[in-house]
Protein backbone atom coordinates (compact mmCIF):
# COMPACT_ATOMS: atom_id res chain seq x y z
CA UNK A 1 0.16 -10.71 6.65
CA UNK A 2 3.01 -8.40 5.38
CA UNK A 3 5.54 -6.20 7.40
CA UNK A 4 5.60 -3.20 4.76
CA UNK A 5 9.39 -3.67 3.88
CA UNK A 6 9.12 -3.10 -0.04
CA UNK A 7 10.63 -6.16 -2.11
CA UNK A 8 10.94 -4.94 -5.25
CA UNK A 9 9.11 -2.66 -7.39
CA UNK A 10 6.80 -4.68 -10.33
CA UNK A 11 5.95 -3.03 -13.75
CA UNK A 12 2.26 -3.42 -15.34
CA UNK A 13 2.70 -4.85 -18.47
CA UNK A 14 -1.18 -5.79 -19.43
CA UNK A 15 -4.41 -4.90 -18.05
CA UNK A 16 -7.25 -7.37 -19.11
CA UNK A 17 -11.01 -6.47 -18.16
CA UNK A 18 -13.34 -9.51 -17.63
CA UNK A 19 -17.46 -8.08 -16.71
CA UNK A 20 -16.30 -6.48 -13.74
CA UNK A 21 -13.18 -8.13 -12.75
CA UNK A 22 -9.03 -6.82 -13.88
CA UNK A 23 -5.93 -8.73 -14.73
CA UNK A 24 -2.92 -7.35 -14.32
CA UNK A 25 -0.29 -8.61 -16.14
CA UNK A 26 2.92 -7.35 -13.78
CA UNK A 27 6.79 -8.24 -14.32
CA UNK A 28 9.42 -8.91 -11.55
CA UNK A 29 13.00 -10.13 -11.63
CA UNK A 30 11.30 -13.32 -8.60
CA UNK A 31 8.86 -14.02 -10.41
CA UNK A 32 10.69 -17.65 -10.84
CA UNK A 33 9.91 -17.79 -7.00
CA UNK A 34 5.94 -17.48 -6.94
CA UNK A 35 3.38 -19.76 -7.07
CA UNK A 36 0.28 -19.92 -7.92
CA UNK A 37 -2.56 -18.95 -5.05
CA UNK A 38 -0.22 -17.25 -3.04
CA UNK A 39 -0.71 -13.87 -1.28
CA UNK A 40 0.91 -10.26 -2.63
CA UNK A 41 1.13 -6.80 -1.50
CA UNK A 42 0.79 -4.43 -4.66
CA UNK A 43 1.04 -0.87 -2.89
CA UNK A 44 0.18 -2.52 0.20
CA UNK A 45 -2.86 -4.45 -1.26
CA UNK A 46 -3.24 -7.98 -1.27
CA UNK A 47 -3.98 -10.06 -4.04
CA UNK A 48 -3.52 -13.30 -5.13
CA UNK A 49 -1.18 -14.62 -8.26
CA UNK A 50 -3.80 -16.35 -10.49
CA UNK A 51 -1.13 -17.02 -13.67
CA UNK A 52 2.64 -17.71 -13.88
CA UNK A 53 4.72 -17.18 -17.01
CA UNK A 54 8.04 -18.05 -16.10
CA UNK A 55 9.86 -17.64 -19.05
CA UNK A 56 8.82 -13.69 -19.24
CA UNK A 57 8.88 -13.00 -15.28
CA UNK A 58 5.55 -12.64 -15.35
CA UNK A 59 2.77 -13.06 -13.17
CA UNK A 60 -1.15 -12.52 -13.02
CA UNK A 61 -3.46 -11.00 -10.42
CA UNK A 62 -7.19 -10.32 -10.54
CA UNK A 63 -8.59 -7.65 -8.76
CA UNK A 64 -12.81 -7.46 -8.37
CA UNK A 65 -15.14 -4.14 -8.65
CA UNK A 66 -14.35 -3.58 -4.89
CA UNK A 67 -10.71 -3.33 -4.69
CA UNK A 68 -11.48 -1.24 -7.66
CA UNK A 69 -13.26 1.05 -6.61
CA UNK A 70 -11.07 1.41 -2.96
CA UNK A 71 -7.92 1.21 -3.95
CA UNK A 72 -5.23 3.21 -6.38
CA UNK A 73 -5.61 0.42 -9.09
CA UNK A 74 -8.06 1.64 -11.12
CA UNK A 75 -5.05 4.54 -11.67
CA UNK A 76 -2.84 1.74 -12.86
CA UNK A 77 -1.58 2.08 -16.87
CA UNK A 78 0.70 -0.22 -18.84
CA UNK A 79 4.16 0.95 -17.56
CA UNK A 80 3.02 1.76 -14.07
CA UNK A 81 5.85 0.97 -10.80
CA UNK A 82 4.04 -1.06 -8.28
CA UNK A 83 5.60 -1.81 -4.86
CA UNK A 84 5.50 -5.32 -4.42
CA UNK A 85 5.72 -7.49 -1.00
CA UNK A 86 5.25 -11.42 -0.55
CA UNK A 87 3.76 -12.37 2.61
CA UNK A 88 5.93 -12.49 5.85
CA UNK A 89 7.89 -15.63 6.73
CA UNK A 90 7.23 -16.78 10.62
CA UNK A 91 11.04 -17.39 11.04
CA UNK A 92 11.77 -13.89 9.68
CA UNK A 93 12.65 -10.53 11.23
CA UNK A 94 10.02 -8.58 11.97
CA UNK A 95 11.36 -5.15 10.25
CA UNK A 96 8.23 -2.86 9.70
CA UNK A 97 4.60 -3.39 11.68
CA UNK A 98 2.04 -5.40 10.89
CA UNK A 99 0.38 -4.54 7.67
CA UNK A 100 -2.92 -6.83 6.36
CA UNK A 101 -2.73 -5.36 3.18
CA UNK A 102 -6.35 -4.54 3.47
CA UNK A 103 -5.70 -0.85 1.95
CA UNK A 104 -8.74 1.62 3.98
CA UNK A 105 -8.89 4.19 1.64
CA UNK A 106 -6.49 6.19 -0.68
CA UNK A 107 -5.11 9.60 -0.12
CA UNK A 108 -3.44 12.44 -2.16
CA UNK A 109 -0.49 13.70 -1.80
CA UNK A 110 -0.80 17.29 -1.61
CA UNK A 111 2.87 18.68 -0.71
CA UNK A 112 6.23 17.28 -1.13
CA UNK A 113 9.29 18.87 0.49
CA UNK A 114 13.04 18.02 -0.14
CA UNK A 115 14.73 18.32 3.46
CA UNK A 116 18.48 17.85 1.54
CA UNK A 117 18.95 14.42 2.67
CA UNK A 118 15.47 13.41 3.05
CA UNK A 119 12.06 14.32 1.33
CA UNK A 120 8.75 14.79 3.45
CA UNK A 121 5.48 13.48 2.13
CA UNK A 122 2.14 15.34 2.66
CA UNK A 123 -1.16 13.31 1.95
CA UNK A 124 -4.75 14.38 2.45
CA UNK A 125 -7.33 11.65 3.14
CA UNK A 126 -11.23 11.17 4.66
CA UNK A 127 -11.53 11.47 8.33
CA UNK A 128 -15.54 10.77 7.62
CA UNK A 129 -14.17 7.08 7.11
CA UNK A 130 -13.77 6.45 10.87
CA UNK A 131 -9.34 6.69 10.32
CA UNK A 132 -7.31 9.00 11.94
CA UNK A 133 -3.12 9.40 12.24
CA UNK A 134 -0.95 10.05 15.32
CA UNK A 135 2.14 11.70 15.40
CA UNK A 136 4.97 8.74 15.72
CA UNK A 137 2.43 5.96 14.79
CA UNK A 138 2.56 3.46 12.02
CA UNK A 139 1.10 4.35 8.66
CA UNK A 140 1.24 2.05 5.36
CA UNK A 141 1.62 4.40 2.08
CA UNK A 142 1.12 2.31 -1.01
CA UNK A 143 2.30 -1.06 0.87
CA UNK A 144 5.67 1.04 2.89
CA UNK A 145 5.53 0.90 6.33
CA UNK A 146 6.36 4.25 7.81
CA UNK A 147 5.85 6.58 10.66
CA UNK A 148 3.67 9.33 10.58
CA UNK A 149 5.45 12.88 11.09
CA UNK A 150 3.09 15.59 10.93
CA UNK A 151 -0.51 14.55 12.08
CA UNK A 152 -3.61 17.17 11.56
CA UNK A 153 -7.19 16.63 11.03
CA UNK A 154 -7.29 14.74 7.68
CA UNK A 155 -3.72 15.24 6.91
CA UNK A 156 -0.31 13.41 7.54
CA UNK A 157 3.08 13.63 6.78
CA UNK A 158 6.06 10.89 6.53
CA UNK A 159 9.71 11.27 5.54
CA UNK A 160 11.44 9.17 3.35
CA UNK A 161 15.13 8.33 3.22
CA UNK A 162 17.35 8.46 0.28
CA UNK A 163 17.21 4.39 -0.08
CA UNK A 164 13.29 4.07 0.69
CA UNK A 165 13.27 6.78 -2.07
CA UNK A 166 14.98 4.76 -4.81
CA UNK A 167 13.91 0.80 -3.76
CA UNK A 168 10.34 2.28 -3.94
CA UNK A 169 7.78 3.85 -6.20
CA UNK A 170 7.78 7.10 -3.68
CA UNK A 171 10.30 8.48 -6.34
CA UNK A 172 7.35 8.79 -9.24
CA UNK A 173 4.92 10.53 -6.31
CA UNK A 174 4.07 14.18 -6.94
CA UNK A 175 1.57 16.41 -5.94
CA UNK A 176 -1.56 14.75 -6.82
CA UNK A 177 -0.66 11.21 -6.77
CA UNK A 178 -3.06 8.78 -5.41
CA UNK A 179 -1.79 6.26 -2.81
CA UNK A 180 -3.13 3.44 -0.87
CA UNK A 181 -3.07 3.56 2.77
CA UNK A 182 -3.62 1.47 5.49
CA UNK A 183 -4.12 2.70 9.55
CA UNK A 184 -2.27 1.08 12.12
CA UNK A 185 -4.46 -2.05 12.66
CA UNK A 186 -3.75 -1.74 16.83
CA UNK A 187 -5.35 1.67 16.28
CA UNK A 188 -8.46 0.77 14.37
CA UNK A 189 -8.82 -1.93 17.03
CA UNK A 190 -9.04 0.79 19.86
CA UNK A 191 -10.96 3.10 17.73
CA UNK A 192 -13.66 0.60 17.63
CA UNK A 193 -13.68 -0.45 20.96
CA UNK A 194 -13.82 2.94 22.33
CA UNK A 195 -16.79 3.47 20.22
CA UNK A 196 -18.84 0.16 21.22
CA UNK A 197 -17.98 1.79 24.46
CA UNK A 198 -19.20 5.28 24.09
CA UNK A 199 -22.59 3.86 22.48
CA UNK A 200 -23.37 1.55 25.67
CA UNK A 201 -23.12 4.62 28.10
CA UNK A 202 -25.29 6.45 26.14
């Protein structure tokens, strides 16, 4: 489980494919600090270091044919900024919402606006996938945990402070940019349960 408070921002520095499988080679200053079989958010999807190289800051993660194909990684090139997250501490502060880094879908961004002070984020995404936005609700945008602005029939918007803008790899977005995102998990819940409900009166 994550909180969607951004650690640090990795770089790819090797992509290895294996039959279906990818290993990505990725570089970060606590790198020192991992271990192997633990759990990271890499724009807000979770996968699990499989190789440690210490002496370079490097660390390994595999990701199969199905976070492939569902996720922004098959977009990821040597040199690409990756937000990176380890998984929440239980004696920690609680300073996003809960995020499973199970990413839902991805989304484009389609409009970016610089508010002078702040910059608002459009993205455009699938409602056909059963997801939907609220205004003030909690959205996860490549692993940040945000609140949704604007909220429209397949589109959102967030806004993004100067710091959330430099700490994270929201400064490289521009209009066309894929991004992982993942709906408020309270919301899904309901969602489904509303449905279950809707099909037994029927």
């Amino acid at each position: 489980m994550f909180t969607g408070i951004i650690e640090k921002t990795a770089r790819v520095v090797a992509i290895e494919k294996e039959n279906t499988n990818y290993h990505f080679t990725l570089e970060v200053d606590f790198a020192n600090e991992l271990k192997i079989d633990q759990s990271m958010a890499h724009d807000g999807c979770c996968l699990t270091v499989v190789k440690l190289d210490y002496d370079k800051n490097q660390y390994v993660v595999t990701a199969m044919k199905e976070t492939m194909d569902k996720t922004n990684l098959c977009t990821w090139e040597e040199g690409t900024e990756v937000n990176v997250e380890r998984s929440m501490k239980m004696d920690g502060r609680f300073d996003g919402h809960i995020v499973q880094g199970h990413v839902d879908q991805t989304a484009k961004c389609v409009k970016v606006v610089d508010e002078n002070g702040s910059w608002r984020y459009f993205f455009d995404y699938d409602t056909t996938k059963n997801s939907f936005t609220v205004p003030k609700g909690s959205i996860t945008v490549n692993g940040v945990s945000l609140t949704v602005v604007d909220s429209e029939n397949g589109l959102f918007s967030v806004s993004i402070i100067p710091f959330t803008q430099q700490v994270t790899n929201f400064h490289n977005f521009k209009i066309g940019t894929i991004v992982n995102i993942e709906f408020d998990v309270f919301g899904k819940y309901v969602q489904k349960l509303l449905e279950q409900y809707m099909t037994a009166q029927k």
